[in-house]
PDB file of N, CA and C in Angstrom:
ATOM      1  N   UNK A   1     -63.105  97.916  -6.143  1.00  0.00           N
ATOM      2  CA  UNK A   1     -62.129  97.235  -5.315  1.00  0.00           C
ATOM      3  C   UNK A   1     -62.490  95.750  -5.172  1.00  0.00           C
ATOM      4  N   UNK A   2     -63.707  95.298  -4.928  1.00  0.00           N
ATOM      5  CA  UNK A   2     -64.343  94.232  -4.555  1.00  0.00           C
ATOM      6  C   UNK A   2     -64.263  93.202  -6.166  1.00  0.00           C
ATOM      7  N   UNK A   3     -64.089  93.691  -7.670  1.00  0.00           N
ATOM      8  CA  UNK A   3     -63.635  93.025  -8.527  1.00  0.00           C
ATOM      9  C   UNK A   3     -62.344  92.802  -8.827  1.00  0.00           C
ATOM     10  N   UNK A   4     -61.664  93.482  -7.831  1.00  0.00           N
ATOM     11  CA  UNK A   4     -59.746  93.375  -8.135  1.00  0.00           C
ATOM     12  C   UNK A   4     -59.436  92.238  -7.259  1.00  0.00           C
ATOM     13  N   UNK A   5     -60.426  92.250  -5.970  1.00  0.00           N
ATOM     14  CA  UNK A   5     -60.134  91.229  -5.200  1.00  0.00           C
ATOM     15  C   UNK A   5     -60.696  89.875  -5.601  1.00  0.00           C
ATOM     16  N   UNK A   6     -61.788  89.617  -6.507  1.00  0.00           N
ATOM     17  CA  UNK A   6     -62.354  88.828  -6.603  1.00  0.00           C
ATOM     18  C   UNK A   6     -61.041  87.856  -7.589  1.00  0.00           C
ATOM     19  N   UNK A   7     -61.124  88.780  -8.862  1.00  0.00           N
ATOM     20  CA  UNK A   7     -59.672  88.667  -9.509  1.00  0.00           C
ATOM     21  C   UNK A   7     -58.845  87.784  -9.002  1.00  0.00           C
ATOM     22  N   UNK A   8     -58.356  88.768  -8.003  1.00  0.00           N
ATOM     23  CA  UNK A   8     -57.142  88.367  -7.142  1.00  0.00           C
ATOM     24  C   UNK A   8     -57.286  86.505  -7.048  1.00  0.00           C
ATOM     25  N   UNK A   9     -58.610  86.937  -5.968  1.00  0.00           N
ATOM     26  CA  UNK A   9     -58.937  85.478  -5.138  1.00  0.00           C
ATOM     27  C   UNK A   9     -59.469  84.161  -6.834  1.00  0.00           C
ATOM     28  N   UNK A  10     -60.182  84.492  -7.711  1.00  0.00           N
ATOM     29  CA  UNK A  10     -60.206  83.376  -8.298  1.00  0.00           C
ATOM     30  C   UNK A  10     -58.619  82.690  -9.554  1.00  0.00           C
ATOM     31  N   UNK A  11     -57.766  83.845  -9.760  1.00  0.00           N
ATOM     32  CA  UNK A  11     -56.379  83.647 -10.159  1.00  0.00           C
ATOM     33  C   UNK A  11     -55.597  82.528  -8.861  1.00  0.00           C
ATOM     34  N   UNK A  12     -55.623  82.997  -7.933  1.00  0.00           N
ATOM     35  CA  UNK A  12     -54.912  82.325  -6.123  1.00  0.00           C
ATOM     36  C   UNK A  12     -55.882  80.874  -6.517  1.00  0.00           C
ATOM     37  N   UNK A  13     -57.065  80.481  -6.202  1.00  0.00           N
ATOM     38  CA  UNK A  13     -57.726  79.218  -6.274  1.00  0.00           C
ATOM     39  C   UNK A  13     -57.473  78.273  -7.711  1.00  0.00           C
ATOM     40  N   UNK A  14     -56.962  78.887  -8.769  1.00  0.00           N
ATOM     41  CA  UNK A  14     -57.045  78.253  -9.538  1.00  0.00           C
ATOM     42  C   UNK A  14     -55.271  78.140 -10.049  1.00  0.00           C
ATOM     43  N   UNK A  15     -54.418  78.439  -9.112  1.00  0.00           N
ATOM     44  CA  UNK A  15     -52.905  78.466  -9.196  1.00  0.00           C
ATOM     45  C   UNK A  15     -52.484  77.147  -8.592  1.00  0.00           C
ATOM     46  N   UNK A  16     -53.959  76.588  -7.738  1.00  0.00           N
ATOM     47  CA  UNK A  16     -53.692  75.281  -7.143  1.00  0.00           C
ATOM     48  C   UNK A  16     -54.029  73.926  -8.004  1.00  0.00           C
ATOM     49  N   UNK A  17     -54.665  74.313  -9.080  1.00  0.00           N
ATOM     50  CA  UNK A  17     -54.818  73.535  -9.722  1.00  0.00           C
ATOM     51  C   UNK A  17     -56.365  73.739 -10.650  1.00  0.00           C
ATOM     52  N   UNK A  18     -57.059  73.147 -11.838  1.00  0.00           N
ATOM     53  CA  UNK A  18     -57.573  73.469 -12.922  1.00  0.00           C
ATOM     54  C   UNK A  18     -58.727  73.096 -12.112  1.00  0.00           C
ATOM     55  N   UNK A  19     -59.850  73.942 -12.489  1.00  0.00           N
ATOM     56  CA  UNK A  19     -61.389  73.891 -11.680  1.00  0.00           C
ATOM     57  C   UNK A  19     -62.658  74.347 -12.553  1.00  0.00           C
ATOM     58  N   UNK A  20     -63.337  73.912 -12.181  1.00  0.00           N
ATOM     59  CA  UNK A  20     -65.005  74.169 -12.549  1.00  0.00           C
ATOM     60  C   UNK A  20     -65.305  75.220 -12.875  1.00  0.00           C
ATOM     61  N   UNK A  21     -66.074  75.936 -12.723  1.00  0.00           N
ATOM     62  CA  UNK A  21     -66.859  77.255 -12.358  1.00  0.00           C
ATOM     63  C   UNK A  21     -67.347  76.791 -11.073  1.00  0.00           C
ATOM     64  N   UNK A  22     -68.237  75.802 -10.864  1.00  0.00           N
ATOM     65  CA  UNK A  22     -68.147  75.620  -9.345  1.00  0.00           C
ATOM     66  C   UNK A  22     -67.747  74.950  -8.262  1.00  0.00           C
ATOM     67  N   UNK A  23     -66.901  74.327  -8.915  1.00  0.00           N
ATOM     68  CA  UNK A  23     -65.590  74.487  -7.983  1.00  0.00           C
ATOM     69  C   UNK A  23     -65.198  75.695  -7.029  1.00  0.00           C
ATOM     70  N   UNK A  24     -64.848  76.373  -8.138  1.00  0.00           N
ATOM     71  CA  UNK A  24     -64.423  77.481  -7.917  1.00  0.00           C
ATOM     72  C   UNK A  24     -65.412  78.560  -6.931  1.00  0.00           C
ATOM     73  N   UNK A  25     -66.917  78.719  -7.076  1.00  0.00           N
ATOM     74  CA  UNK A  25     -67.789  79.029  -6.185  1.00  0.00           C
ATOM     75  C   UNK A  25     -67.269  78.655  -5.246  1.00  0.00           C
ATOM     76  N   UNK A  26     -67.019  77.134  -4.584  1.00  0.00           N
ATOM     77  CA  UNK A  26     -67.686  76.391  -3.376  1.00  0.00           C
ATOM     78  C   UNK A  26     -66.524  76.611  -3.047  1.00  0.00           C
ATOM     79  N   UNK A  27     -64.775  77.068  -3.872  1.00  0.00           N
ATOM     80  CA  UNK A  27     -64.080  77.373  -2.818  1.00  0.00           C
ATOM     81  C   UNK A  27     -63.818  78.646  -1.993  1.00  0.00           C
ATOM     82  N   UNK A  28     -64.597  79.759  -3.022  1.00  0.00           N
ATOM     83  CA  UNK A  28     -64.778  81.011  -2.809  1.00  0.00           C
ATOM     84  C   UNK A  28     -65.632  81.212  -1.390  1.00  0.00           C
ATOM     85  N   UNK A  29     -66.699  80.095  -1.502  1.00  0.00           N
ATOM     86  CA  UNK A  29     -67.714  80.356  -0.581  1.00  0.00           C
ATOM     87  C   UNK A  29     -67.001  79.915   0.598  1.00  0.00           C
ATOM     88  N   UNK A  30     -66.133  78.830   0.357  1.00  0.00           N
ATOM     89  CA  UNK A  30     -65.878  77.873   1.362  1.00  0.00           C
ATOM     90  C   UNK A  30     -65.046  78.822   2.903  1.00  0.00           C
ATOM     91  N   UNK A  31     -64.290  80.172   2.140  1.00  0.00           N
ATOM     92  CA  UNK A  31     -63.237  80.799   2.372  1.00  0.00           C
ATOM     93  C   UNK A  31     -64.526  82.226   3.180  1.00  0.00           C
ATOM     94  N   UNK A  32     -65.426  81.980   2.597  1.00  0.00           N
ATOM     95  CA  UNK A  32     -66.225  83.133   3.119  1.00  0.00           C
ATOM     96  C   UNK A  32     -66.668  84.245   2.263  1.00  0.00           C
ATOM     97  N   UNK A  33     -66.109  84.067   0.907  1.00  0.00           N
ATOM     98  CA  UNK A  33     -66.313  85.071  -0.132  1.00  0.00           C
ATOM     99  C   UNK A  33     -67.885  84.542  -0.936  1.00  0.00           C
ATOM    100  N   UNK A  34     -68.738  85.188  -0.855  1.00  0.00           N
ATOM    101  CA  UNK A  34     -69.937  85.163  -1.383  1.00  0.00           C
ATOM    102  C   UNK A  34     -70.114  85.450  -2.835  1.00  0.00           C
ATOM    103  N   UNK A  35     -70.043  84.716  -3.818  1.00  0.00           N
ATOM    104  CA  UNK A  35     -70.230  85.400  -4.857  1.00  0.00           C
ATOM    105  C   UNK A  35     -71.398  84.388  -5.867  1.00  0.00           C
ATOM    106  N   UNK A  36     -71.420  85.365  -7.012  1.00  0.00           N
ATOM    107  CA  UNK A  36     -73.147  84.376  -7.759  1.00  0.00           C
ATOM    108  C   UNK A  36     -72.418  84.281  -8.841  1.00  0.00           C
ATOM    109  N   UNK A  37     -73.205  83.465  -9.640  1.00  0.00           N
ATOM    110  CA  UNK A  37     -72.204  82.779 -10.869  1.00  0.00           C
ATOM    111  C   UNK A  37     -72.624  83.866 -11.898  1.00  0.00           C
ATOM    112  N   UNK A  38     -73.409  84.837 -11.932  1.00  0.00           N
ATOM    113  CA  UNK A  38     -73.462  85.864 -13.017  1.00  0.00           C
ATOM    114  C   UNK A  38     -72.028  87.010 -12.504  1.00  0.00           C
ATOM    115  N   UNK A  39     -71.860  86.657 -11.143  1.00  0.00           N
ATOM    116  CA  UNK A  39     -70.721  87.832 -11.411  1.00  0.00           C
ATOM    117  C   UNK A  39     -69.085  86.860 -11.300  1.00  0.00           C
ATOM    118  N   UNK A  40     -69.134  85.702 -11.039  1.00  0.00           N
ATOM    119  CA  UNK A  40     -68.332  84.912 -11.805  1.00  0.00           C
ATOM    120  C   UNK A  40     -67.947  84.975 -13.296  1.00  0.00           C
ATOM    121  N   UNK A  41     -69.016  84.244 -13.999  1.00  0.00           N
ATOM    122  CA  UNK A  41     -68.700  84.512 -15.348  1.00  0.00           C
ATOM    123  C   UNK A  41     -67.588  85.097 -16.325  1.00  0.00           C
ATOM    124  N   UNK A  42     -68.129  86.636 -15.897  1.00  0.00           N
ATOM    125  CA  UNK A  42     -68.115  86.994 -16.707  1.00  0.00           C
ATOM    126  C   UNK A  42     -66.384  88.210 -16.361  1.00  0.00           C
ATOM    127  N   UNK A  43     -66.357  87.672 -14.906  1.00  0.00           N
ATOM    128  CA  UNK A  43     -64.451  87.693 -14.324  1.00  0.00           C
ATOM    129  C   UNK A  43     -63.811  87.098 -15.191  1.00  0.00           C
ATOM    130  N   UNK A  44     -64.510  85.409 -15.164  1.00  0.00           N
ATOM    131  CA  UNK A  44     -63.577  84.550 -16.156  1.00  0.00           C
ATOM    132  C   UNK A  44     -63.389  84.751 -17.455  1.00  0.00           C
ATOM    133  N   UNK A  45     -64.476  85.221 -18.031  1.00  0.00           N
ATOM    134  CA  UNK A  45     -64.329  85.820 -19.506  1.00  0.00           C
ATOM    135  C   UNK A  45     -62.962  86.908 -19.576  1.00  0.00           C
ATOM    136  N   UNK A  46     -63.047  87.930 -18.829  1.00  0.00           N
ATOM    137  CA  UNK A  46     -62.160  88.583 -18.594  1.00  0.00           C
ATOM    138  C   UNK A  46     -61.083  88.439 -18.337  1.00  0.00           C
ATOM    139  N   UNK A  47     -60.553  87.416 -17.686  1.00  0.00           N
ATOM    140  CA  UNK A  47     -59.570  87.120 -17.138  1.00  0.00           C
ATOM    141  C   UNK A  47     -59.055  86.388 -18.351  1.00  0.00           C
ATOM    142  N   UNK A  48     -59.672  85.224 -18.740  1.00  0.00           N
ATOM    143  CA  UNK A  48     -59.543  84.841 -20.294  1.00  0.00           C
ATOM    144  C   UNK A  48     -58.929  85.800 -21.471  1.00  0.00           C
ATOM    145  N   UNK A  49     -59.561  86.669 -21.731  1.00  0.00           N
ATOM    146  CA  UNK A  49     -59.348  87.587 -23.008  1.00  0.00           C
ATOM    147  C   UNK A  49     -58.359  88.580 -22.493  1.00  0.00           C
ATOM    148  N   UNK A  50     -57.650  88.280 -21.372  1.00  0.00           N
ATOM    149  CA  UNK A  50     -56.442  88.930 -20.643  1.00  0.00           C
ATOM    150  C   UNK A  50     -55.204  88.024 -20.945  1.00  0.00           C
ATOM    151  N   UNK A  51     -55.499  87.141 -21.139  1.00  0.00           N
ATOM    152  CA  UNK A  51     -54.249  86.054 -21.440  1.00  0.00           C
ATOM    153  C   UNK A  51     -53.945  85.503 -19.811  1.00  0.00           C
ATOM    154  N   UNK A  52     -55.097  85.764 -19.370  1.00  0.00           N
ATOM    155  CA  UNK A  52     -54.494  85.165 -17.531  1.00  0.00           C
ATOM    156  C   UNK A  52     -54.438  83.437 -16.807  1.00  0.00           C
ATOM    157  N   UNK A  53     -55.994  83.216 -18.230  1.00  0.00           N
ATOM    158  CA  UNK A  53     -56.361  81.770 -18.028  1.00  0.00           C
ATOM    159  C   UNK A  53     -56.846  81.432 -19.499  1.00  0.00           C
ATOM    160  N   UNK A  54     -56.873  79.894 -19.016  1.00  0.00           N
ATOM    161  CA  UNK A  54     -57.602  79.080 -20.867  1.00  0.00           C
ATOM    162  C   UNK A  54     -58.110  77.999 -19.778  1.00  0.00           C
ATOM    163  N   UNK A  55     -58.972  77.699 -20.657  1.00  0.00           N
ATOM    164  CA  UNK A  55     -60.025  76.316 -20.456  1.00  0.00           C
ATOM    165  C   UNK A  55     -60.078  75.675 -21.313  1.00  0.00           C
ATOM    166  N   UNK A  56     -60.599  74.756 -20.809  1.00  0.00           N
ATOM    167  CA  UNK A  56     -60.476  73.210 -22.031  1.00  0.00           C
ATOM    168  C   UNK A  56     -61.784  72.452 -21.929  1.00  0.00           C
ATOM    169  N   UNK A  57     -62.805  71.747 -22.479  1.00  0.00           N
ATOM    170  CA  UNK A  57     -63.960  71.091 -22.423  1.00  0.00           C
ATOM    171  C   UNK A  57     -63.317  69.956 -21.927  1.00  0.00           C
ATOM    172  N   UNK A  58     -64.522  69.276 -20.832  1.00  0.00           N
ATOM    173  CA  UNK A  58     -64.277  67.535 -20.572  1.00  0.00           C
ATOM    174  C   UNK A  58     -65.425  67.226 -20.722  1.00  0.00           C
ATOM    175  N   UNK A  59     -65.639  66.108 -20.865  1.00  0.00           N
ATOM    176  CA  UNK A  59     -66.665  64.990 -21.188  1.00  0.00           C
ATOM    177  C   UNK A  59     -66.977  64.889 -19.636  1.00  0.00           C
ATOM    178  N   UNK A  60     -68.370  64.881 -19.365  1.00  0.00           N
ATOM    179  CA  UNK A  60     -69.311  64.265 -17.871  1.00  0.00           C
ATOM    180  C   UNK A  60     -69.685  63.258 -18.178  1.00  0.00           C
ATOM    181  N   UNK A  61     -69.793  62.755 -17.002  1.00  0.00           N
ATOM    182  CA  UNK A  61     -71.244  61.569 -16.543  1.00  0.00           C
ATOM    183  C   UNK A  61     -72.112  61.953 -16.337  1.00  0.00           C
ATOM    184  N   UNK A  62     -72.311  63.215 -15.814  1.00  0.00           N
ATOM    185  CA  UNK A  62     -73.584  63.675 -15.383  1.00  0.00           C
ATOM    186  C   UNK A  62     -74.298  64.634 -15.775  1.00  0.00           C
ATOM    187  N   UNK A  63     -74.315  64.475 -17.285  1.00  0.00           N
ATOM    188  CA  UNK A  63     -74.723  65.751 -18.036  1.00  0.00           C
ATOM    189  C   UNK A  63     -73.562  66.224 -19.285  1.00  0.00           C
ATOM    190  N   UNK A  64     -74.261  67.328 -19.813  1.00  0.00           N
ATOM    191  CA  UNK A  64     -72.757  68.283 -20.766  1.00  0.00           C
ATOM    192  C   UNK A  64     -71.683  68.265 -20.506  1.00  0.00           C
ATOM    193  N   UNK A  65     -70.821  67.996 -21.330  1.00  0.00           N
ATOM    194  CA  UNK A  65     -69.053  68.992 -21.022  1.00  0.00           C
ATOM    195  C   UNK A  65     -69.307  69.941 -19.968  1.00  0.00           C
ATOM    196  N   UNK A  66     -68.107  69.620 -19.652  1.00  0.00           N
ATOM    197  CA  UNK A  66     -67.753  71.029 -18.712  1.00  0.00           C
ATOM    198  C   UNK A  66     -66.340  71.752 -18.631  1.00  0.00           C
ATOM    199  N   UNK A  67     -66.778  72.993 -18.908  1.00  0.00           N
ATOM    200  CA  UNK A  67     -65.375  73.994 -19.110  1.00  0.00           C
ATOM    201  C   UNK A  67     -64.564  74.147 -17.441  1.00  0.00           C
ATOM    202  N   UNK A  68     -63.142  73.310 -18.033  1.00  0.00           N
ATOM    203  CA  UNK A  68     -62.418  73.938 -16.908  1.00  0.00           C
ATOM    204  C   UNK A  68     -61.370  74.741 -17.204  1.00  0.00           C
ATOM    205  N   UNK A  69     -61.323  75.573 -16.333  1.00  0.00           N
ATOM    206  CA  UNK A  69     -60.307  76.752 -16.204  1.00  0.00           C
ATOM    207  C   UNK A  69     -58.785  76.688 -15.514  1.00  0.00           C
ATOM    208  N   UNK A  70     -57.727  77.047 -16.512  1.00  0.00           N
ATOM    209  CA  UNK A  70     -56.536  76.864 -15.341  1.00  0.00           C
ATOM    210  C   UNK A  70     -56.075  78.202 -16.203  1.00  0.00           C
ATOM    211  N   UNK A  71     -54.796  78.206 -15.086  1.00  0.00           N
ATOM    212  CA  UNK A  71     -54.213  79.696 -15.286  1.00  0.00           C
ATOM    213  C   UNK A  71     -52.910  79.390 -16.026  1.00  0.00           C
ATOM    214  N   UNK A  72     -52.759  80.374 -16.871  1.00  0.00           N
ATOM    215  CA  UNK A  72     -51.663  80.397 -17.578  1.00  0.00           C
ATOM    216  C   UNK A  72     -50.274  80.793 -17.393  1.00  0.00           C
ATOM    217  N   UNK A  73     -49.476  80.976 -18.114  1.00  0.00           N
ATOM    218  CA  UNK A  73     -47.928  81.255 -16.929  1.00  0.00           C
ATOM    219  C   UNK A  73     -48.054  83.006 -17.150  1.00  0.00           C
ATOM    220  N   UNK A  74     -48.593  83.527 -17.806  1.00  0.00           N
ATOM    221  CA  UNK A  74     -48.537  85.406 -17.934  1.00  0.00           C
ATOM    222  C   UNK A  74     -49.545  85.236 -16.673  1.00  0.00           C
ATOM    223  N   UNK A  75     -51.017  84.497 -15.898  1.00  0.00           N
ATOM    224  CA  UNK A  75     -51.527  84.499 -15.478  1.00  0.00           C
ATOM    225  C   UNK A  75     -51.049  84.829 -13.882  1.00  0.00           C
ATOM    226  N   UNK A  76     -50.266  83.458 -13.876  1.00  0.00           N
ATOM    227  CA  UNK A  76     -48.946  83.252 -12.934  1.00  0.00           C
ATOM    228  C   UNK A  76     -48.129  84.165 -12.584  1.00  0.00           C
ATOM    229  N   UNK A  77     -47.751  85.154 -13.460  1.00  0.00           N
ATOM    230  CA  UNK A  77     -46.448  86.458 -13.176  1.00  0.00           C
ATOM    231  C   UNK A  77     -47.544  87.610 -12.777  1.00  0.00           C
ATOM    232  N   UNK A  78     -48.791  86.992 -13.315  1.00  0.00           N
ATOM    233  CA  UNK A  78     -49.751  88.274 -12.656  1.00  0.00           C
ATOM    234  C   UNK A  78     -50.136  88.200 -11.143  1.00  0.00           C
ATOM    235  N   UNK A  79     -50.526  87.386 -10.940  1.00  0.00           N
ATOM    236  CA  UNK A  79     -50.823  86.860  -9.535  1.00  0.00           C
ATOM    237  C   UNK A  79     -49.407  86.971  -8.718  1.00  0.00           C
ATOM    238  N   UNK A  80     -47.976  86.849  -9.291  1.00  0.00           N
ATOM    239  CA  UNK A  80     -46.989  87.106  -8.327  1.00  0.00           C
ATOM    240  C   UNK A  80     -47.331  88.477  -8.000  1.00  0.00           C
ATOM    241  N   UNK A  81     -47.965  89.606  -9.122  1.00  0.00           N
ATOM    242  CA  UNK A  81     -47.558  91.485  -8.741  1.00  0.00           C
ATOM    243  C   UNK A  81     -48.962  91.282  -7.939  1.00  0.00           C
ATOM    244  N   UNK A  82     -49.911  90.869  -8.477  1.00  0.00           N
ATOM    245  CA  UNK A  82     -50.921  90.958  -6.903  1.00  0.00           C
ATOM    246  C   UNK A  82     -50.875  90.558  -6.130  1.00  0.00           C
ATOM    247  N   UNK A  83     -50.171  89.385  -5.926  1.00  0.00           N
ATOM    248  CA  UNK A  83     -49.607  89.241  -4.432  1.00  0.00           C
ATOM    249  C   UNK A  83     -48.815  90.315  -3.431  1.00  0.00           C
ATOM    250  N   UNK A  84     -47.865  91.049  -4.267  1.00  0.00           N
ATOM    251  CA  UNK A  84     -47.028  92.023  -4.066  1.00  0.00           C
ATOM    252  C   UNK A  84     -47.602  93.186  -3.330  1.00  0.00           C
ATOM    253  N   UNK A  85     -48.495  93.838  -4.271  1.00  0.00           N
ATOM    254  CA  UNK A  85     -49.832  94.119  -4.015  1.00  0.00           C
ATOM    255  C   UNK A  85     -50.212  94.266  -2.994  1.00  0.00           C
ATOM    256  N   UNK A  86     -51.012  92.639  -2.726  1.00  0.00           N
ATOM    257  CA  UNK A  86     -51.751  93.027  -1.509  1.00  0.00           C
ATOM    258  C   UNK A  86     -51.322  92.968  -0.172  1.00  0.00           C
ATOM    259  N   UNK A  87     -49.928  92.721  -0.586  1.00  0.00           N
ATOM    260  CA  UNK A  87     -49.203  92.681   0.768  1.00  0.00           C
ATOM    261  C   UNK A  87     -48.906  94.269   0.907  1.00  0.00           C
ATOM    262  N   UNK A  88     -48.674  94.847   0.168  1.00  0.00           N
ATOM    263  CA  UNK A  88     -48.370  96.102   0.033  1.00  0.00           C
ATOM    264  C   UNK A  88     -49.336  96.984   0.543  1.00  0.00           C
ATOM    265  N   UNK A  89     -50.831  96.219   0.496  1.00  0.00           N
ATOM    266  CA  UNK A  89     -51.953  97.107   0.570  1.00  0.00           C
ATOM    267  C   UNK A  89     -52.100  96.899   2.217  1.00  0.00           C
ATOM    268  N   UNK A  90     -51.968  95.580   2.487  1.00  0.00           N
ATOM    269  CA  UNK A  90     -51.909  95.100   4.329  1.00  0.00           C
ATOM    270  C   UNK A  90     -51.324  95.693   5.133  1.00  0.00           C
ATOM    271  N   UNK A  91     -49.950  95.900   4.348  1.00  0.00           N
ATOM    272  CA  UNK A  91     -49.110  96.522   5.344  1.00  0.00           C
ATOM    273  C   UNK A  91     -48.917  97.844   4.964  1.00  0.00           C
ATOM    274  N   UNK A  92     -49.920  98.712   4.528  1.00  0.00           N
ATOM    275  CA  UNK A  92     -49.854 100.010   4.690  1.00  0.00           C
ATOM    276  C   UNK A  92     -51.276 100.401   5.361  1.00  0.00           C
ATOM    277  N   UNK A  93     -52.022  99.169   5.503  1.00  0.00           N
ATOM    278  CA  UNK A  93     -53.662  99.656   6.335  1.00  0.00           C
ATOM    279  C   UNK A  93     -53.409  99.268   7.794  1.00  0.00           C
ATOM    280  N   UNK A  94     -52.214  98.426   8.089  1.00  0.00           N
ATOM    281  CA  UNK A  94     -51.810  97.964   9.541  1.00  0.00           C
ATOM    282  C   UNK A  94     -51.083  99.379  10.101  1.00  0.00           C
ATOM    283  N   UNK A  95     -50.354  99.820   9.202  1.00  0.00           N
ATOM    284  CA  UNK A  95     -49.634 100.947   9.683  1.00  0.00           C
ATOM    285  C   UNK A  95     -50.796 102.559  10.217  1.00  0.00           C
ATOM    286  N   UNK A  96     -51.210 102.568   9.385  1.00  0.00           N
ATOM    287  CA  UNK A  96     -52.758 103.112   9.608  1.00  0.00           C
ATOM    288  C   UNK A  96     -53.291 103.184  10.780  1.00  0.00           C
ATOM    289  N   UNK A  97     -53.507 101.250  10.768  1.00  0.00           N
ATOM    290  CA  UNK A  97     -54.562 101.653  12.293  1.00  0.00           C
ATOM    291  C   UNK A  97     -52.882 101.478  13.462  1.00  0.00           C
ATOM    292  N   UNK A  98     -52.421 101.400  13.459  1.00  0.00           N
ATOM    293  CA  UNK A  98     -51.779 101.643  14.469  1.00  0.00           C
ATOM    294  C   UNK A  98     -50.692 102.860  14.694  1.00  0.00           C
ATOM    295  N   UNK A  99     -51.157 103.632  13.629  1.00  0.00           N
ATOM    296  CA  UNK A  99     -50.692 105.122  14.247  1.00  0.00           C
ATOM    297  C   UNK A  99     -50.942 105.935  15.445  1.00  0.00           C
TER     298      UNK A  99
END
């Protein structure tokens, strides 16, 4: 469950616009979601070889290229059904506790 959401949440951060890898950490973290860049990775790989996102190399100042990640438009129609989703999932665990 905790990789569908992760999913979820790094598709949502990167719908706002094209990011790092840590970027993408520090907004994960920023939000309260704890995660390490070995179990990053290898989401993005995944998410990649899904047709969800592509990256592109840039040139630094401060070191190597760096791969950034943006989401693609199949990426985009995916993130609309998990949105769907998790509204779907909210409002059937609200109903729950307030039976």
């Amino acid at each position: 469950m905790r990789k569908g959401i992760l999913e979820y949440c790094i598709l949502s951060v990167l719908s706002d616009g094209d990011a790092y890898a840590s970027d993408i950490l520090d907004k994960l973290k920023g939000a309260r979601m704890i995660v390490m860049e070995g179990t990053l990775y290898p989401l993005l790989t995944r998410q990649k070889n899904a047709g969800w996102l592509s990256y592109r190399w840039e040139e630094s100042t401060q070191g190597p290229p760096r791969k950034y990640y943006s989401i693609t438009e199949e990426g985009r129609r995916f993130l609309v059904d998990l949105d769907a989703s998790w509204q779907e999932l909210v409002d059937t665990v609200n109903k729950l506790r307030h039976c």
